[in-house]
C-alpha atoms as a PDB file:
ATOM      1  CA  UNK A   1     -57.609  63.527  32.815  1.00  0.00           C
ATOM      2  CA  UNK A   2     -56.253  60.480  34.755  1.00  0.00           C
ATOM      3  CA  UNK A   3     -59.041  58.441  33.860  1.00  0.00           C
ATOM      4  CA  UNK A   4     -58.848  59.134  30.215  1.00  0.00           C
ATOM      5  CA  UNK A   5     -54.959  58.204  30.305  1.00  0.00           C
ATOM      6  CA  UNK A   6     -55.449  54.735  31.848  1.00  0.00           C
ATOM      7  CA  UNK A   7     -58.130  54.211  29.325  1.00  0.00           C
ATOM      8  CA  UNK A   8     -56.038  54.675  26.606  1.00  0.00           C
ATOM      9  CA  UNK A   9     -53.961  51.718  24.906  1.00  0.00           C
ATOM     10  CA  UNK A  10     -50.429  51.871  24.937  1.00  0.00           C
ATOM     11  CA  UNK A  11     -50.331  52.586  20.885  1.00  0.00           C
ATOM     12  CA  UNK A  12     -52.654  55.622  21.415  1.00  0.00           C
ATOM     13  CA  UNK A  13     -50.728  56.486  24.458  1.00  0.00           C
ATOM     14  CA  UNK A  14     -47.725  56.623  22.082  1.00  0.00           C
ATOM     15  CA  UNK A  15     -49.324  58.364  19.373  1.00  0.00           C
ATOM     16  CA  UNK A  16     -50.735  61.513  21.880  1.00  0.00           C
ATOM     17  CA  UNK A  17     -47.177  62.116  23.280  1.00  0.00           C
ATOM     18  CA  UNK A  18     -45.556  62.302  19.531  1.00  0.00           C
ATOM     19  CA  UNK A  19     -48.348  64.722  18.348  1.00  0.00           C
ATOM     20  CA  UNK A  20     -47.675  66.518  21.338  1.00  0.00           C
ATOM     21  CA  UNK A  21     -43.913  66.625  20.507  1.00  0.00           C
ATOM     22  CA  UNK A  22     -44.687  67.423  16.975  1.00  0.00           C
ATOM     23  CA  UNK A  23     -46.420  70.316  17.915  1.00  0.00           C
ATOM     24  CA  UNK A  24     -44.465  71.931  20.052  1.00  0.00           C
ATOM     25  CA  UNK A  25     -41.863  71.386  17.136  1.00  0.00           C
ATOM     26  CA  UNK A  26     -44.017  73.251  15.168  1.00  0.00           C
ATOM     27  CA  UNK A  27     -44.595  76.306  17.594  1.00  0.00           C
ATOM     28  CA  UNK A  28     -40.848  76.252  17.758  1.00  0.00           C
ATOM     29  CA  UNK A  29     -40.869  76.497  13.861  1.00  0.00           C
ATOM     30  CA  UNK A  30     -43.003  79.063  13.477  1.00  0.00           C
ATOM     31  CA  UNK A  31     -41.453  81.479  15.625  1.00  0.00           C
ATOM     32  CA  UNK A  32     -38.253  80.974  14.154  1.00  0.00           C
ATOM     33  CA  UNK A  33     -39.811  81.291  10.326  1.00  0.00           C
ATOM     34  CA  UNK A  34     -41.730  84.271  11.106  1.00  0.00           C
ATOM     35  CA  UNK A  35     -40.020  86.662   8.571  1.00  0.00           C
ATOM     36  CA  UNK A  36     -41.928  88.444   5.892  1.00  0.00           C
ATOM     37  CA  UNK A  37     -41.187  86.554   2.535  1.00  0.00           C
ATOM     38  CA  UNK A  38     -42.625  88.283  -1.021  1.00  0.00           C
ATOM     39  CA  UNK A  39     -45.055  85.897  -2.935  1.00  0.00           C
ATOM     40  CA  UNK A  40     -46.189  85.567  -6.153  1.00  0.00           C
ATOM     41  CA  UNK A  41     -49.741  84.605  -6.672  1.00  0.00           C
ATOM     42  CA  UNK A  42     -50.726  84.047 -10.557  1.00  0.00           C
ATOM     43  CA  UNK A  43     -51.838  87.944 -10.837  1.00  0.00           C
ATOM     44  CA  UNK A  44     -51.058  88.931  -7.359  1.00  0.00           C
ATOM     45  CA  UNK A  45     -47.781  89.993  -5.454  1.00  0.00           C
ATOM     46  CA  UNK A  46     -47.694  89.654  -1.587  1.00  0.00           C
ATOM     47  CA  UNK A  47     -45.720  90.229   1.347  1.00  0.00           C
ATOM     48  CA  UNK A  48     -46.821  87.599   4.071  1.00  0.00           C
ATOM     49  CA  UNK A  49     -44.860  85.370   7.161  1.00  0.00           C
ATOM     50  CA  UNK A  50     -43.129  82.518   5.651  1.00  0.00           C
ATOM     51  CA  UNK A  51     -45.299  80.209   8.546  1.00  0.00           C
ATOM     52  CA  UNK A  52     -48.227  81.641   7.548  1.00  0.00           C
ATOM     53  CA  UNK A  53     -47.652  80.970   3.925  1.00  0.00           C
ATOM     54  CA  UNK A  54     -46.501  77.431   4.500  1.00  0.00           C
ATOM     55  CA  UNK A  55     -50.001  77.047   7.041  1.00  0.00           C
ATOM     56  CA  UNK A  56     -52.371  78.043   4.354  1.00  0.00           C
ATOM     57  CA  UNK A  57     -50.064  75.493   1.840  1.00  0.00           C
ATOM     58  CA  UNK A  58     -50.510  72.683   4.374  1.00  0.00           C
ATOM     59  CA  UNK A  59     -54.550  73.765   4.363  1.00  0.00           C
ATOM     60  CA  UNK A  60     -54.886  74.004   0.730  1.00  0.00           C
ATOM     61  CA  UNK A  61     -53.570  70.483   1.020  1.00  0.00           C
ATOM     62  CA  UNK A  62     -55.332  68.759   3.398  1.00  0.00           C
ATOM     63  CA  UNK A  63     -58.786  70.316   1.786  1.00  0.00           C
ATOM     64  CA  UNK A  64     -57.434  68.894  -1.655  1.00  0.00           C
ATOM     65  CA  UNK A  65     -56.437  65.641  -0.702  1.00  0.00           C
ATOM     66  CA  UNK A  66     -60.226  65.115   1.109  1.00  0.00           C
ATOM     67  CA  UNK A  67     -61.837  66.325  -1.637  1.00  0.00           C
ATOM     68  CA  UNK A  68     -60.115  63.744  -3.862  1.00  0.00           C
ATOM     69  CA  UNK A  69     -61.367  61.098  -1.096  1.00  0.00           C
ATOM     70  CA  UNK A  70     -64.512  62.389  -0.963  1.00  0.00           C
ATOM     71  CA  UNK A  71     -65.084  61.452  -4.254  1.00  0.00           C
ATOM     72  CA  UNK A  72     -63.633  57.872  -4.118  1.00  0.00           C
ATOM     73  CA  UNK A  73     -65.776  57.041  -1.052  1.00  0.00           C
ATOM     74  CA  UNK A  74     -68.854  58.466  -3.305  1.00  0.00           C
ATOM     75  CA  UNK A  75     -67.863  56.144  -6.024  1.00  0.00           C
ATOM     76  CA  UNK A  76     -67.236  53.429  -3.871  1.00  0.00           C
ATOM     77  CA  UNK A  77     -70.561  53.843  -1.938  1.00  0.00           C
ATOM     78  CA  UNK A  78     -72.481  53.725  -5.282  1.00  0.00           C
ATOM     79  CA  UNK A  79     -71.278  50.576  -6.435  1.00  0.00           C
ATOM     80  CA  UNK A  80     -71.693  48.521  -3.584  1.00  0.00           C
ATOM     81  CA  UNK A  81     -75.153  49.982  -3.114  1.00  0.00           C
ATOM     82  CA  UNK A  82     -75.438  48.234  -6.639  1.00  0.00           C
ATOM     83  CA  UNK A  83     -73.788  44.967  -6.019  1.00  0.00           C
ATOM     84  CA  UNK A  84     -76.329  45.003  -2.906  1.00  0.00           C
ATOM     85  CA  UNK A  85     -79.330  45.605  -5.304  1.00  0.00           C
ATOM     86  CA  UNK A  86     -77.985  42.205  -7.548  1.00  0.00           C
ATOM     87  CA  UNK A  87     -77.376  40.362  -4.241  1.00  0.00           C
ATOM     88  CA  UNK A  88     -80.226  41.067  -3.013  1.00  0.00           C
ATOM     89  CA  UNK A  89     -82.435  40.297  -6.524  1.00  0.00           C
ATOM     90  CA  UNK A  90     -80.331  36.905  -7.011  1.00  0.00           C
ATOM     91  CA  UNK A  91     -81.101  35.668  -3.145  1.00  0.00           C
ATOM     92  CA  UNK A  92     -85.125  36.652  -4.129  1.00  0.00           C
ATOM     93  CA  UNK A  93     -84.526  34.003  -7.183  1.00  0.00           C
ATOM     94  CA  UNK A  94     -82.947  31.319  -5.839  1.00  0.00           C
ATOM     95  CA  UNK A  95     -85.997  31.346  -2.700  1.00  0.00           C
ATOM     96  CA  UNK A  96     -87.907  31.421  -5.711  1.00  0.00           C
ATOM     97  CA  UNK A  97     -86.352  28.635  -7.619  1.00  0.00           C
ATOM     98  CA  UNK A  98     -86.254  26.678  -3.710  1.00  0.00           C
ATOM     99  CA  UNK A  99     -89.776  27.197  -3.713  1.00  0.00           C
ATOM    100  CA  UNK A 100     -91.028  25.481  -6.943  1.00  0.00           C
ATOM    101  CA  UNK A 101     -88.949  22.569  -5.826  1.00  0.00           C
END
């Protein structure tokens, strides 16, 4: 574990003692929150923690929000496979054009 701490830059250094300060935080917050709240799903009614319900929200989130990237990135990928295909074609015509002159 040593070695892997002097390996690490100072910024990442930084950034593994907040996330562990943020998670202890959040072990903190859980146990306080840990109350049974009711909850109204569309056709459902449920009794569940209030942590638990604000986990699966965070979840539900996170899988929404990479879905939504995931399908940028796909776009994105698409058209510069593209714009490589007409590089590509216009560098074969000007060695073309460079070799009738």
């Amino acid at each position: 574990m040593s070695e892997y701490w002097r390996a690490l830059t100072l910024w990442n250094k930084v950034k593994f003692i907040i996330s562990i300060i943020i998670g202890i935080l959040g072990v903190v917050f859980a146990t306080l929150n840990w109350n049974d709240e009711e909850v109204h799903l569309l056709f459902l009614q449920t009794t569940m923690p209030l942590t638990l319900l604000i986990l699966i929200s965070v979840i539900v989130g996170y899988a929404l929000a990479y879905l939504f990237n995931f399908q940028n990135s796909r776009k994105k990928e698409k058209e510069l496979h593209h714009l490589q295909e007409q590089n590509q074609k216009l560098v074969d015509k000007l060695k073309h054009l460079e070799e009738k002159a």
